[in-house]
N, C-alpha and C. Protein backbone atom coordinates (compact mmCIF):
# COMPACT_ATOMS: atom_id res chain seq x y z
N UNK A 1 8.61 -14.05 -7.54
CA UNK A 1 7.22 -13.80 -7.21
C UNK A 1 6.88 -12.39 -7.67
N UNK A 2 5.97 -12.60 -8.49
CA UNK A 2 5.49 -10.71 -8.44
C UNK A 2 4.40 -10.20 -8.00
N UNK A 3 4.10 -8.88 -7.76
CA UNK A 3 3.71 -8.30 -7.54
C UNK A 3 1.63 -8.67 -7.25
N UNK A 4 1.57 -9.10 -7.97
CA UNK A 4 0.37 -9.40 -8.44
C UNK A 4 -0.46 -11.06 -7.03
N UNK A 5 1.38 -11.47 -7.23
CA UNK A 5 0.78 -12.62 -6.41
C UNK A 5 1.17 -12.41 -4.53
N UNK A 6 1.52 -11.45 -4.03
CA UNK A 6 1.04 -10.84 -2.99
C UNK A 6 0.01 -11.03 -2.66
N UNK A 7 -0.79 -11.46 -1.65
CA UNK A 7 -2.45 -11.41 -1.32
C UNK A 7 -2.28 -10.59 -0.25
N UNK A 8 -1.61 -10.29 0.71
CA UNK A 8 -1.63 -9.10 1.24
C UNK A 8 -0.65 -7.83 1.96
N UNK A 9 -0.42 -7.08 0.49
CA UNK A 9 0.25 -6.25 0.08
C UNK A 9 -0.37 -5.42 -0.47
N UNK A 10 -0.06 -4.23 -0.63
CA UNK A 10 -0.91 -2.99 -1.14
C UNK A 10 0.15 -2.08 -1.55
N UNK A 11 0.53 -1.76 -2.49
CA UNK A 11 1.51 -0.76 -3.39
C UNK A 11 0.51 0.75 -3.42
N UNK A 12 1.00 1.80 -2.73
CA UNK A 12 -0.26 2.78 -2.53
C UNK A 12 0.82 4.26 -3.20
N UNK A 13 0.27 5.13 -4.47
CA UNK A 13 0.82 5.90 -4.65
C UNK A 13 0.12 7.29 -4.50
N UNK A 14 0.63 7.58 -3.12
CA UNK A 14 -0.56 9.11 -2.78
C UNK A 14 0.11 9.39 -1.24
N UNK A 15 -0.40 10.60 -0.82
CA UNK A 15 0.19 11.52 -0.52
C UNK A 15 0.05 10.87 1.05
N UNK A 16 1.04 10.95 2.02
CA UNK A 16 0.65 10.00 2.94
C UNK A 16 0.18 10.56 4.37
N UNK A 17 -0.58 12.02 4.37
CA UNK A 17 -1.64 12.38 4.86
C UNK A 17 -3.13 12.11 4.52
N UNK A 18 -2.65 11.38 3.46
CA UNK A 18 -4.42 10.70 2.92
C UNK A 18 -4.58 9.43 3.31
N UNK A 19 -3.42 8.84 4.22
CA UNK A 19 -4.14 7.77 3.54
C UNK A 19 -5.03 7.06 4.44
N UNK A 20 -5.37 7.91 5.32
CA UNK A 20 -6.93 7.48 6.20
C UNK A 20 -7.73 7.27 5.07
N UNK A 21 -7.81 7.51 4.13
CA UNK A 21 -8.95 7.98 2.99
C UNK A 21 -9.00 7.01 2.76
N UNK A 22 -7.88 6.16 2.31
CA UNK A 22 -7.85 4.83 1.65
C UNK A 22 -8.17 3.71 2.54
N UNK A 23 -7.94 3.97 4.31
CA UNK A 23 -7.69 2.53 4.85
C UNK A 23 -8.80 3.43 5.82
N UNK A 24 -10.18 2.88 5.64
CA UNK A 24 -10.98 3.50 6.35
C UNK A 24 -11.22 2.94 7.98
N UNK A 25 -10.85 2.40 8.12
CA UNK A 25 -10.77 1.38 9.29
C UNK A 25 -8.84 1.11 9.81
N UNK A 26 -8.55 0.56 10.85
CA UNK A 26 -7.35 0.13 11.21
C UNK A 26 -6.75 -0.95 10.77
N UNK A 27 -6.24 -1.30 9.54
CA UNK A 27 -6.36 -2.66 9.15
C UNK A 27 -4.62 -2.93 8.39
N UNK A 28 -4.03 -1.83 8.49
CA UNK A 28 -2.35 -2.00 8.42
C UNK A 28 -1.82 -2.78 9.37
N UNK A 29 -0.95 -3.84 8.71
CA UNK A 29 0.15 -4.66 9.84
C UNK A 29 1.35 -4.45 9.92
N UNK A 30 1.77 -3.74 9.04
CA UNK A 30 3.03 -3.24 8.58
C UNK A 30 3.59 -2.00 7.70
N UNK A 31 4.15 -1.32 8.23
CA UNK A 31 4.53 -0.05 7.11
C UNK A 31 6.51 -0.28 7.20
N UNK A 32 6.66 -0.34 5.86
CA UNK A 32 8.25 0.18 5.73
C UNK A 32 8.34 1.22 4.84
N UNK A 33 9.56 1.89 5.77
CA UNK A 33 10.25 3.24 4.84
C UNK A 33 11.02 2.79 4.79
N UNK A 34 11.32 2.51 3.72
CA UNK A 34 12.76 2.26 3.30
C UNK A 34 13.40 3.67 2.22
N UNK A 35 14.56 4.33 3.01
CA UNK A 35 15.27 5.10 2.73
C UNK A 35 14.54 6.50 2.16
N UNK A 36 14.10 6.90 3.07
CA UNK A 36 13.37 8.34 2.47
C UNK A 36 14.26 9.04 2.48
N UNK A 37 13.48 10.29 1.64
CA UNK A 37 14.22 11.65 1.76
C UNK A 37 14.30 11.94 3.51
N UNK A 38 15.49 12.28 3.84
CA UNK A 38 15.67 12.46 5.33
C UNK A 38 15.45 14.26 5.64
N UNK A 39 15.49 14.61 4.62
CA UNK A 39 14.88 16.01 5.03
C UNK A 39 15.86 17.13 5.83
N UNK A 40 16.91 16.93 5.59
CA UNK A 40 18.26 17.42 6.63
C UNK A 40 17.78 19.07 7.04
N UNK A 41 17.25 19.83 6.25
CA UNK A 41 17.03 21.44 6.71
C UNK A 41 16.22 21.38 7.88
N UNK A 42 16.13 22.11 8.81
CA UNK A 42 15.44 22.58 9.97
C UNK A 42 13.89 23.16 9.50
N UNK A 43 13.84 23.54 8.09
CA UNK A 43 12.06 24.24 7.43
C UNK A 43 11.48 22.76 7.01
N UNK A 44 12.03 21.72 6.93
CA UNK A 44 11.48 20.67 6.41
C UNK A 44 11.02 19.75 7.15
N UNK A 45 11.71 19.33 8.51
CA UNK A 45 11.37 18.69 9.41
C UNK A 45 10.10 18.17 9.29
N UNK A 46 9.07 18.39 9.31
CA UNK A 46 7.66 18.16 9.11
C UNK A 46 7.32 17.33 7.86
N UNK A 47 8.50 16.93 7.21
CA UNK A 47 8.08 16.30 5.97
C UNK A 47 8.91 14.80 6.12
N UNK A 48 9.13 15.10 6.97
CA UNK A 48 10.36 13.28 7.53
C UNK A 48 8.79 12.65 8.07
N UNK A 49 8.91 11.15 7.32
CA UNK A 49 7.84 10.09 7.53
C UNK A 49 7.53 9.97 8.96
N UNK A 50 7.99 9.84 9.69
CA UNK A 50 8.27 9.36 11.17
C UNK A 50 8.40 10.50 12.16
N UNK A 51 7.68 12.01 11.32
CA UNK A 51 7.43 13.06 12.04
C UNK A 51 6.31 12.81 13.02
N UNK A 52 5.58 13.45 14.08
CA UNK A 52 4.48 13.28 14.52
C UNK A 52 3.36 13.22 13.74
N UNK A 53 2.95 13.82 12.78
CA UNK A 53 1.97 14.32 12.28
C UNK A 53 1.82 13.23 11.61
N UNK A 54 2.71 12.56 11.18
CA UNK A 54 2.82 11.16 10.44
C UNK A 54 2.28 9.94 11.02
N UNK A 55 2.92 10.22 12.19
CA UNK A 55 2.83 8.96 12.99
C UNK A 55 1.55 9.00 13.54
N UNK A 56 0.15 9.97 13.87
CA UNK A 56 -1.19 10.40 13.81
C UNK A 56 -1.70 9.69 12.73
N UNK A 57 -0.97 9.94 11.31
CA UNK A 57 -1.57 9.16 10.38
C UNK A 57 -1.43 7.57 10.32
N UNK A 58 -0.29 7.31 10.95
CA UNK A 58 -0.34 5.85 11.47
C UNK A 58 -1.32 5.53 12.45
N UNK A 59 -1.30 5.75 13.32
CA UNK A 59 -2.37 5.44 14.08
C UNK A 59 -4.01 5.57 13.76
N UNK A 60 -4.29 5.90 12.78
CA UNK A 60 -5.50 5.76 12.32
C UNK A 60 -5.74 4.97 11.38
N UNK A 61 -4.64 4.12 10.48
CA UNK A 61 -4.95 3.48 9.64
C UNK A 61 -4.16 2.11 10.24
N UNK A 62 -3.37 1.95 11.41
CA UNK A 62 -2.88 1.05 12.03
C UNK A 62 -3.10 0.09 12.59
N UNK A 63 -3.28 -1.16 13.15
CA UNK A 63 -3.68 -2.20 13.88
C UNK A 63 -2.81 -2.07 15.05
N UNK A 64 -3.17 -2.10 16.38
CA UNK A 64 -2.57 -1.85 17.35
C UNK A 64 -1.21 -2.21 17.68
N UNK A 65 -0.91 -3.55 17.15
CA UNK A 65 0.26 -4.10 17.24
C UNK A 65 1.05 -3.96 15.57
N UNK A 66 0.63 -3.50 14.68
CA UNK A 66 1.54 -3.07 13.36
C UNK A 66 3.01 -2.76 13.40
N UNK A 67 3.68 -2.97 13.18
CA UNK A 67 5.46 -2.64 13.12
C UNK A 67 5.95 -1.53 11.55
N UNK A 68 6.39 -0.92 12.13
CA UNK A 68 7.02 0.60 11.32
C UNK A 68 8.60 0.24 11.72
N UNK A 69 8.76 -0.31 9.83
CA UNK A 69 10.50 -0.04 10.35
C UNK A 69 10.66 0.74 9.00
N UNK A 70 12.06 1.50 9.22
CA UNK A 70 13.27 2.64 9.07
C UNK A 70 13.78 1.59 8.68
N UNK A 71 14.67 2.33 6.99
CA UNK A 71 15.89 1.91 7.20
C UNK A 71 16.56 3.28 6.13
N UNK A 72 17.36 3.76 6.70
CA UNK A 72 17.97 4.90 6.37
C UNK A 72 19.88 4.39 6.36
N UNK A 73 20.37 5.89 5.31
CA UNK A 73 22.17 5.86 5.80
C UNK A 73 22.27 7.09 6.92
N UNK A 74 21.41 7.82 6.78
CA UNK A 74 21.42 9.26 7.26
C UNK A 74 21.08 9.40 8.79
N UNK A 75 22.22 9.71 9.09
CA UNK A 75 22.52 9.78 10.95
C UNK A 75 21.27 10.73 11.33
N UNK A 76 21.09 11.60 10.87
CA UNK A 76 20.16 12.79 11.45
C UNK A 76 19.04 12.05 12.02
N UNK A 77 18.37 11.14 10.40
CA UNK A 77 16.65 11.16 10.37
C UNK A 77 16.70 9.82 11.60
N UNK A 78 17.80 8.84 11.77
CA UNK A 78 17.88 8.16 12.76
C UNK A 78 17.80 8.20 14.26
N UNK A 79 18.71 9.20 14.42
CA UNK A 79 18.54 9.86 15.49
C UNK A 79 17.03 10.46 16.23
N UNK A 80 16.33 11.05 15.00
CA UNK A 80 15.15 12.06 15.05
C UNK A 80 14.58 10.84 14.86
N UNK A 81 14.48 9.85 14.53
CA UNK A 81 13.31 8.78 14.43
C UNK A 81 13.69 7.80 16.50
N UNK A 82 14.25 7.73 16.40
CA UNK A 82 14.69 7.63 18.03
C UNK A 82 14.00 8.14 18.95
N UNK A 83 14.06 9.47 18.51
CA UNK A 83 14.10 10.29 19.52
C UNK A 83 12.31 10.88 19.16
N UNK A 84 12.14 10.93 18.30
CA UNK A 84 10.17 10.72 18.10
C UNK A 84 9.52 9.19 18.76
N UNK A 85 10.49 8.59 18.85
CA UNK A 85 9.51 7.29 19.75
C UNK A 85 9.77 7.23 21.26
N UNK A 86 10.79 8.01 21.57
CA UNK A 86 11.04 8.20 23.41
C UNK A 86 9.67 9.31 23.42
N UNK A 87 9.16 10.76 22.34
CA UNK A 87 8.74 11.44 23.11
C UNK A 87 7.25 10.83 22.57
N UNK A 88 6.67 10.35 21.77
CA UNK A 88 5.80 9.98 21.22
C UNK A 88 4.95 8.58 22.27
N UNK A 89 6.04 8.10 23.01
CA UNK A 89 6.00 7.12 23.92
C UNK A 89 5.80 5.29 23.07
N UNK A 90 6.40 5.57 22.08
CA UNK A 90 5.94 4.34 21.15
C UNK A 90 6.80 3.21 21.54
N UNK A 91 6.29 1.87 21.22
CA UNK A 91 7.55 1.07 21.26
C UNK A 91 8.69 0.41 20.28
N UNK A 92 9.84 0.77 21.07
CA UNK A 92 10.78 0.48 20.12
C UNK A 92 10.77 -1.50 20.11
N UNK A 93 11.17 -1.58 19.61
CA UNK A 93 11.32 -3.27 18.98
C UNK A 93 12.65 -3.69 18.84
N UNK A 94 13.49 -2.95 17.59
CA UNK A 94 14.53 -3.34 17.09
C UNK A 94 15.88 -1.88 16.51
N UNK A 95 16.67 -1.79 16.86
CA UNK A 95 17.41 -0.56 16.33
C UNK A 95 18.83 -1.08 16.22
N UNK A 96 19.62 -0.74 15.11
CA UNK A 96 20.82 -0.55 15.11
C UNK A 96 21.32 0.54 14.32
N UNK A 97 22.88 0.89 14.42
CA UNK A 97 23.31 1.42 13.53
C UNK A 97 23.89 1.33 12.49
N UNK A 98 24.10 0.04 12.23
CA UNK A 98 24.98 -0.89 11.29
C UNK A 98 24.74 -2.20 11.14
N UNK A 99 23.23 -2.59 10.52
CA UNK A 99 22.30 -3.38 10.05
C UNK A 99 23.06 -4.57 9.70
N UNK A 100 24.07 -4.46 8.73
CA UNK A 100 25.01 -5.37 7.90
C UNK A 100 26.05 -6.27 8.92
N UNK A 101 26.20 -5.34 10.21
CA UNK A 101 27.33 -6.15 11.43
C UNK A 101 25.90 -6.27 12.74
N UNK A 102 24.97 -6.22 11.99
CA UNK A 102 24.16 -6.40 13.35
C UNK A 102 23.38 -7.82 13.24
N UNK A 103 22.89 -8.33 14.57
CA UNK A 103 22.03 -9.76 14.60
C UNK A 103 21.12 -9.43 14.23
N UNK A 104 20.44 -8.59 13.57
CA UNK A 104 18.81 -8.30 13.02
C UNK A 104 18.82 -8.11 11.77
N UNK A 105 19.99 -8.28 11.22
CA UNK A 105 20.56 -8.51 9.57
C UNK A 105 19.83 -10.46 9.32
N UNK A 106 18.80 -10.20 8.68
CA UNK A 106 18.16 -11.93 8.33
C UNK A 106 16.81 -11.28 8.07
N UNK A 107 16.62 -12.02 6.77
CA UNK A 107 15.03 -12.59 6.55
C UNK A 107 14.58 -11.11 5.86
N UNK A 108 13.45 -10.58 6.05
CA UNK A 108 13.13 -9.23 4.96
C UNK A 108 14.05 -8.26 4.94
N UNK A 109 14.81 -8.08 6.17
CA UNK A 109 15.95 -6.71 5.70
C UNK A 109 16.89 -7.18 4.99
N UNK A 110 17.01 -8.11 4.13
CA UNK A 110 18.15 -8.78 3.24
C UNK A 110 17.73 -7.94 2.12
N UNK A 111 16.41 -7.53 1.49
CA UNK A 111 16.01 -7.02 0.65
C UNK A 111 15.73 -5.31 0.27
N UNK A 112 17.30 -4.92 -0.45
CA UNK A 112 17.73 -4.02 -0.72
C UNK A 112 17.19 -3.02 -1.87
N UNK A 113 17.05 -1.85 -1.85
CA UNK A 113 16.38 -0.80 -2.51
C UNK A 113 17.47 -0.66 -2.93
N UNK A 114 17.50 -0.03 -4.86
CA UNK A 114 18.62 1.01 -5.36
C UNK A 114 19.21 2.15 -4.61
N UNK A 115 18.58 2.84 -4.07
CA UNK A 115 19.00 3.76 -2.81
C UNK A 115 20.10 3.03 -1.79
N UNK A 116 19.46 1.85 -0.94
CA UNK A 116 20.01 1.17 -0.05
C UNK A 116 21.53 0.91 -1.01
N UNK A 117 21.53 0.14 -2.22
CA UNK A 117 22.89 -0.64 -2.80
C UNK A 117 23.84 0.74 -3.29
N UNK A 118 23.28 1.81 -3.66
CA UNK A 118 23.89 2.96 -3.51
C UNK A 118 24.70 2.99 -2.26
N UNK A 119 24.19 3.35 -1.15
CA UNK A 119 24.91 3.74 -0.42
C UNK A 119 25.68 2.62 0.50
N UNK A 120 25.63 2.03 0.18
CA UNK A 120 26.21 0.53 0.91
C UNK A 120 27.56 0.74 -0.32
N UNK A 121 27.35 0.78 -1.69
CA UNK A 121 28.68 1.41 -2.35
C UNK A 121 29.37 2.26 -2.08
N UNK A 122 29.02 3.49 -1.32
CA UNK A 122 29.63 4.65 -1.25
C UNK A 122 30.21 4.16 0.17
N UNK A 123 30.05 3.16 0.68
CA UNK A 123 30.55 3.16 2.10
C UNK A 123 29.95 3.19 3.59
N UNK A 124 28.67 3.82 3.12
CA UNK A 124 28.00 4.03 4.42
C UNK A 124 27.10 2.81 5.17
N UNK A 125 27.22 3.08 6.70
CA UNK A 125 26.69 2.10 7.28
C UNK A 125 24.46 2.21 7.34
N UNK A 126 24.40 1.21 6.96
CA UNK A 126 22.80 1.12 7.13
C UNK A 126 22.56 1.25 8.28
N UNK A 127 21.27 2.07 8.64
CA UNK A 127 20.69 2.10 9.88
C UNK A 127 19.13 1.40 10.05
N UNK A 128 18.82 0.58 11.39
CA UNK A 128 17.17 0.09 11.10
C UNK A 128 16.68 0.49 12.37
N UNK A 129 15.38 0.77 12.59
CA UNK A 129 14.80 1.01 13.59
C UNK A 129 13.51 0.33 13.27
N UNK A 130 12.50 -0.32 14.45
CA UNK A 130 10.94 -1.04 14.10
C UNK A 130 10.93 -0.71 15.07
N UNK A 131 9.36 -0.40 15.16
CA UNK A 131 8.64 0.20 16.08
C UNK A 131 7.36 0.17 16.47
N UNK A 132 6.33 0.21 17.32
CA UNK A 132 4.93 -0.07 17.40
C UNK A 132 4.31 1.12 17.80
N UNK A 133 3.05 1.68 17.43
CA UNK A 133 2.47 2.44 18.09
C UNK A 133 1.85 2.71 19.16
N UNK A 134 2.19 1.29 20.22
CA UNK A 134 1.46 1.12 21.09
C UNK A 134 2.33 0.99 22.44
């Protein structure tokens, strides 16, 4: 299937403090990060997807019940994505630390990023987290 025959999907390349701009109304059902830069320095923090300031921008372009899943190798941004939805008060849905030995391994998380098959080579365990803003 490509790209084209999606009817509702949106491939968006821009900066993702804008993108109220684009979704002028609440009309997202779904956001995935799959494998960002995790941002490991302490000056960067603010640039991890699933920072607050981020998650503000979710909520304005969001549908109340929308699901935000993570899927990272990197223990840190996992942890810090955890731990932004205890203080953020969001709801968690689904989390593991090892996606591949976990029961929430089925159906769209089967579908692996070059990043993801990278590090699944090097050894490391996948991490997933979904989440709601509400």
């Amino acid at each position: 299937m490509g790209i084209q025959s999606i009817p509702n999907a949106a491939f968006i390349i821009t900066y993702i403090d804008r993108l109220f701009l684009v979704f002028k109304n609440p009309v997202v059902e779904e956001i995935w990060i799959p494998f960002p830069n995790p941002f490991p320095l302490r000056r960067s923090i603010k640039q991890r997807l699933v920072h607050r300031r981020f998650i503000d921008v979710y909520r304005k372009i969001c549908l109340p019940q929308a699901r935000i899943h993570l899927k990272t190798d990197d223990e840190i941004l996992y942890n810090f994505t955890l731990r932004v939805i205890e203080e953020e008060n969001l709801k968690l849905l689904a989390y593991t630390d090892d996606l591949y030995n976990s029961v929430l391994f089925k159906d769209e998380l089967t579908i692996q990023t070059k990043y993801e098959l990278q590090h699944i080579n090097d050894g490391k365990k996948i991490k997933y987290v979904c989440f709601t803003l509400t």
